[in-house]
C-alpha atoms as a PDB file:
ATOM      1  CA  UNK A   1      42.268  58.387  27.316  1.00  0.00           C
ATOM      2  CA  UNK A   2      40.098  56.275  28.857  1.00  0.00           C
ATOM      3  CA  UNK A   3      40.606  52.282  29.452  1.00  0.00           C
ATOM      4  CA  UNK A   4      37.996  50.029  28.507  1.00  0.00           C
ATOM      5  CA  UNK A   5      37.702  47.389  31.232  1.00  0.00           C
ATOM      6  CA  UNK A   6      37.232  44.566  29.204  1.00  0.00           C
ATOM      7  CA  UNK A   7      40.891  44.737  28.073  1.00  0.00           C
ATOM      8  CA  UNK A   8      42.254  44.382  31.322  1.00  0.00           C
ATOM      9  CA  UNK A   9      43.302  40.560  32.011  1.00  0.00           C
ATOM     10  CA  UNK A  10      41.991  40.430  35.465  1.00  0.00           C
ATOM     11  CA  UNK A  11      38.573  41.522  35.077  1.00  0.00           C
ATOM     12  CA  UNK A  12      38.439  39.048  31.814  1.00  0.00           C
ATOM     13  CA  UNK A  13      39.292  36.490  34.471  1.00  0.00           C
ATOM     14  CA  UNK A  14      37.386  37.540  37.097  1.00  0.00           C
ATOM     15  CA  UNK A  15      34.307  37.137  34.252  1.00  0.00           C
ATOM     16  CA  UNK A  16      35.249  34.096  32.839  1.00  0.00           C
ATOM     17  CA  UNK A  17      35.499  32.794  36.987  1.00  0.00           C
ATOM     18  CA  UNK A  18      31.406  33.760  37.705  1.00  0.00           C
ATOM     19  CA  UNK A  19      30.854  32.644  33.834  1.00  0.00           C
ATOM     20  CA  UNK A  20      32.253  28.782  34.960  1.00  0.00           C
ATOM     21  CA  UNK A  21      29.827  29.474  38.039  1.00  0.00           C
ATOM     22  CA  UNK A  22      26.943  30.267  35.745  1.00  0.00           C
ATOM     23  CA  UNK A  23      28.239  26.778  33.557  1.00  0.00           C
ATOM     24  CA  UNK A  24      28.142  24.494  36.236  1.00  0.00           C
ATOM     25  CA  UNK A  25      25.132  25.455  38.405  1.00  0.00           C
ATOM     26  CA  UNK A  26      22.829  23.736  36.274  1.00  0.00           C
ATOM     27  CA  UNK A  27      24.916  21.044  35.506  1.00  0.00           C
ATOM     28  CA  UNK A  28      25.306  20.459  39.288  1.00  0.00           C
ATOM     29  CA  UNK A  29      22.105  21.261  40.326  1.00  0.00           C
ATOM     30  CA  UNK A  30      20.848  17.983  40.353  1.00  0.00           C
ATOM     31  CA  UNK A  31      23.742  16.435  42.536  1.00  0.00           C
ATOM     32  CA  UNK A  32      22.994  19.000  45.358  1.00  0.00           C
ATOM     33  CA  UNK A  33      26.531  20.355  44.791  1.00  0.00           C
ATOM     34  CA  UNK A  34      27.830  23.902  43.795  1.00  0.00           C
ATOM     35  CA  UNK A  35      30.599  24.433  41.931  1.00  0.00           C
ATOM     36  CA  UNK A  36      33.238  25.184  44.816  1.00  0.00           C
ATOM     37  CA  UNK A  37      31.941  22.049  46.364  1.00  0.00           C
ATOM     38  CA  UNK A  38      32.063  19.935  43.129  1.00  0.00           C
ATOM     39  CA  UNK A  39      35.911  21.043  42.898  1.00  0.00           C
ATOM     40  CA  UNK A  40      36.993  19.820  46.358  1.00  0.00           C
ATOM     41  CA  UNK A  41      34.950  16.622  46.397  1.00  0.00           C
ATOM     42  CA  UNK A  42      36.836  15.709  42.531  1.00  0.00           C
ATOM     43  CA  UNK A  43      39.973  16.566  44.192  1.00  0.00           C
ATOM     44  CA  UNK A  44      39.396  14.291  46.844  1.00  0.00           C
ATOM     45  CA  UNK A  45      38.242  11.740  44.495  1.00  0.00           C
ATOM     46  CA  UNK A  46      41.278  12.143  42.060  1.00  0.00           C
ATOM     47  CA  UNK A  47      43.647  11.688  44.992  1.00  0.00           C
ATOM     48  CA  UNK A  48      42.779   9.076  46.621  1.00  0.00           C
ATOM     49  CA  UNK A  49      46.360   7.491  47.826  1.00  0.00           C
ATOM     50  CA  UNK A  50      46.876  10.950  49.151  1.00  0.00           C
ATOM     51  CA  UNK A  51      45.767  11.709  52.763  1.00  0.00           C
ATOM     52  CA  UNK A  52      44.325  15.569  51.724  1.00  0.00           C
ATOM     53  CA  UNK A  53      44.036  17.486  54.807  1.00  0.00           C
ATOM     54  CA  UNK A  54      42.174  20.471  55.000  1.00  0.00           C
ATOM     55  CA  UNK A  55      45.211  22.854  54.170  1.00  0.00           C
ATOM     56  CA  UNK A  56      46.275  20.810  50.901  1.00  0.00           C
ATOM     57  CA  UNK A  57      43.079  22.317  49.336  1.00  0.00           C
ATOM     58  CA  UNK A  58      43.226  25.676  50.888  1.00  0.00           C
ATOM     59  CA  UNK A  59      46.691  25.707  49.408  1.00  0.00           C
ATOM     60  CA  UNK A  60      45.606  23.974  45.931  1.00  0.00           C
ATOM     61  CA  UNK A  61      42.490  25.843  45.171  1.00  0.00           C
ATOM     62  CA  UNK A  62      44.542  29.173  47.008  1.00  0.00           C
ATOM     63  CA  UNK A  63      41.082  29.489  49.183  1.00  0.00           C
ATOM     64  CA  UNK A  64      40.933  31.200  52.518  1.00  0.00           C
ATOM     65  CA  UNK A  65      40.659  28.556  55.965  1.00  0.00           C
ATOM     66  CA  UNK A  66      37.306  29.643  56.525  1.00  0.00           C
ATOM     67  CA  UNK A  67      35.978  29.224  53.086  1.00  0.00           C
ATOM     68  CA  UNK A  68      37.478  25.747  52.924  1.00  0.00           C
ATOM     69  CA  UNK A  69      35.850  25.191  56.285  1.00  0.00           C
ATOM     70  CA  UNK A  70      32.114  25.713  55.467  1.00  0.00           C
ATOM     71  CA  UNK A  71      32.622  23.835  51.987  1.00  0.00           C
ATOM     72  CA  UNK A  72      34.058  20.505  53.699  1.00  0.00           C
ATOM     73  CA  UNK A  73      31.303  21.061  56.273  1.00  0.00           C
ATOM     74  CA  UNK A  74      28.150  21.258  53.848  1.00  0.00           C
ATOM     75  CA  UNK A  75      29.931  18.202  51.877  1.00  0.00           C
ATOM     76  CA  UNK A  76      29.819  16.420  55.397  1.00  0.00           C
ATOM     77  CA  UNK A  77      25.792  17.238  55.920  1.00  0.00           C
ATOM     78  CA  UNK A  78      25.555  15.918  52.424  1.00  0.00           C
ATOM     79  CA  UNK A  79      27.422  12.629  53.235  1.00  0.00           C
ATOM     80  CA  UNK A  80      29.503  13.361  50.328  1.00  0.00           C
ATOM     81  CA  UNK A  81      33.159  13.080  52.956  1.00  0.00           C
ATOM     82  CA  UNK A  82      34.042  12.416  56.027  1.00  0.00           C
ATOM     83  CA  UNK A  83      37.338  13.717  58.258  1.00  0.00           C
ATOM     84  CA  UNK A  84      39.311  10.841  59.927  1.00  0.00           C
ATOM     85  CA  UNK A  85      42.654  10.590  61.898  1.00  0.00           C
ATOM     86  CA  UNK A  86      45.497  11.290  59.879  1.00  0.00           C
ATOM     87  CA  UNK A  87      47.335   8.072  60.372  1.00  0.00           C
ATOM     88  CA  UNK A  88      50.404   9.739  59.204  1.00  0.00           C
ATOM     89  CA  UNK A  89      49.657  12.820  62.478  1.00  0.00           C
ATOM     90  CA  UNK A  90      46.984  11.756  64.743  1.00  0.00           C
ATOM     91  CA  UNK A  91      46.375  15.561  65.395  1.00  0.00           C
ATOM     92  CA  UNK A  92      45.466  16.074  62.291  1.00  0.00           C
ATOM     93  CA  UNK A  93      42.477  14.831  60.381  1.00  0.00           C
ATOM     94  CA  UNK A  94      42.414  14.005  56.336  1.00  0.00           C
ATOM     95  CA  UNK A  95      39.283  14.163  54.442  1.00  0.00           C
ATOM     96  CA  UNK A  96      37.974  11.218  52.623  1.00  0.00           C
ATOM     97  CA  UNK A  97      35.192  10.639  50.204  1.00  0.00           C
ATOM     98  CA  UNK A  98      32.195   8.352  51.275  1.00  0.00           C
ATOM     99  CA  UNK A  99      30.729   5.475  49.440  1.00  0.00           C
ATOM    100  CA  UNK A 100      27.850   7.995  48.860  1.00  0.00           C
ATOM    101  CA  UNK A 101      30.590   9.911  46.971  1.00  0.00           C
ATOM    102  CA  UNK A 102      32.480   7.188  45.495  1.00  0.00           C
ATOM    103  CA  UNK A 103      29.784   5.884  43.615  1.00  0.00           C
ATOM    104  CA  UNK A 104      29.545   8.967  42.107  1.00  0.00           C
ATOM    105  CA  UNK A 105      32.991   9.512  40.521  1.00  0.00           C
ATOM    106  CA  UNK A 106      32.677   8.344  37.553  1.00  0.00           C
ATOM    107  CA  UNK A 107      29.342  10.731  37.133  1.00  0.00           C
ATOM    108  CA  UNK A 108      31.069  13.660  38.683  1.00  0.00           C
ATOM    109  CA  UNK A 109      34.248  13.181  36.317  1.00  0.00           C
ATOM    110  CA  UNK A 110      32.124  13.009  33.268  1.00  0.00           C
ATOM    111  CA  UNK A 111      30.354  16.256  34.805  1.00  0.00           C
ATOM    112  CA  UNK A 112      34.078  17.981  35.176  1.00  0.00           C
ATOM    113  CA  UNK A 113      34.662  17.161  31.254  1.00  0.00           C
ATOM    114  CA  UNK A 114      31.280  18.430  29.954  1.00  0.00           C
ATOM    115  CA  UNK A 115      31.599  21.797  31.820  1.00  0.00           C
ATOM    116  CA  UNK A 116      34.976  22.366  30.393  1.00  0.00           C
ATOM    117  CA  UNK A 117      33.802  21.536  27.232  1.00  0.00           C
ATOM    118  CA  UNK A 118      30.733  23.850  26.985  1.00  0.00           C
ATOM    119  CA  UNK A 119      33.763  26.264  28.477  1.00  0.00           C
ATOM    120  CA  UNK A 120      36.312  25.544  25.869  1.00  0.00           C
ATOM    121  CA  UNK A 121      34.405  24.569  23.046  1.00  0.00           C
ATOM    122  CA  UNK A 122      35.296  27.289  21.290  1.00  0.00           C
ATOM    123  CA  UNK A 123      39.263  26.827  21.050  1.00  0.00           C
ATOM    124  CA  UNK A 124      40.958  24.343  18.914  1.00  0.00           C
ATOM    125  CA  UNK A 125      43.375  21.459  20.824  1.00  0.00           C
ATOM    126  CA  UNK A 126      46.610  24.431  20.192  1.00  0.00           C
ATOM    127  CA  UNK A 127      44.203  27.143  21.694  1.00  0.00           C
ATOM    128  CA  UNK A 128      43.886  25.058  24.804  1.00  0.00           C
ATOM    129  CA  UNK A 129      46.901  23.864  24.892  1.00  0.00           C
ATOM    130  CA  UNK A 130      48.306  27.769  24.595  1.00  0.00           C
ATOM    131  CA  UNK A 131      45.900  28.973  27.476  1.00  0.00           C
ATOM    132  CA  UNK A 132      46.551  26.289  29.804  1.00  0.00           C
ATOM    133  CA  UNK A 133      50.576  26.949  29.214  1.00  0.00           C
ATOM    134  CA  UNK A 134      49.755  30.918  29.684  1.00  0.00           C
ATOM    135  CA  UNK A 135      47.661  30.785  32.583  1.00  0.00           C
ATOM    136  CA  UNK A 136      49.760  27.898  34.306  1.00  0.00           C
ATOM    137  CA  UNK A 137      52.779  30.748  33.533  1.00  0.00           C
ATOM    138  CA  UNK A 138      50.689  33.367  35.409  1.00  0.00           C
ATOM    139  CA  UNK A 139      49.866  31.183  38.176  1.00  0.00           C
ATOM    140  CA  UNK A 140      53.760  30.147  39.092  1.00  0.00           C
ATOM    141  CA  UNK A 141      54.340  34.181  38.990  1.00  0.00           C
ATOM    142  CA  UNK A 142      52.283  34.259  41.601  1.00  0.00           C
ATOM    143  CA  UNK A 143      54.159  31.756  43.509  1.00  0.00           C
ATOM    144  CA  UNK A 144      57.227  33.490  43.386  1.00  0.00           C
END
């Protein structure tokens, strides 16, 4: 018997992954920022008493070096962060956000809770609670 592919969990999350992209395009548009970009520039934002290195969010967002590479670089052209001397390592360099950027947090944080909305609308405050437990559970596996 054949499978249908839409009850296979990783090609559910594989299409709810490009359906976030088609979310938040529009809702970024505006801000000159893509969705992978939006994601590293709120995590810099969020974390501010942490010195975030380039690795942290290759490790955080499990992205490759070179992906995380061109993303901090376009946020640089955009004046969005800049990479200083790690003051904990000077060979190392941490990202931090600009004024440009930090101006903008509020915005971009507001932006974060209206695309998970529109995403989540749908589910009730147990549903979300259930899939973030579930998928937080699949994500440790990983891990392991």
């Amino acid at each position: 018997m054949m499978t249908n592919h839409s009850d296979k969990i990783a090609i559910l999350i594989k299409k709810l992954s490009l359906e976030i992209d088609k979310l938040s395009n529009p809702i970024l548009e505006p801000y000159d920022l893509t969705h992978s970009q939006f994601k590293i520039l709120k995590y810099v934002l969020m974390n501010p008493e942490k010195n975030i290195r380039q690795a942290d969010i290759e490790h955080y967002f499990s992205m490759t070096n070179p992906t995380v590479t061109g993303l901090v670089q376009k946020l640089e052209q955009k004046g969005m962060i800049e990479r200083r001397v790690n003051p904990d390592d000077s060979r190392s360099k941490i990202l931090c956000p600009t004024k440009k950027a930090i101006d903008m947090k509020d915005t971009l944080c507001g932006l974060g809770d209206e695309l998970e909305n529109r995403l989540t609308g749908v589910l009730d405050a147990d549903e979300k609670k259930e899939l973030m437990r579930l998928l937080n559970k699949l994500l440790r596996k990983k891990e392991e």
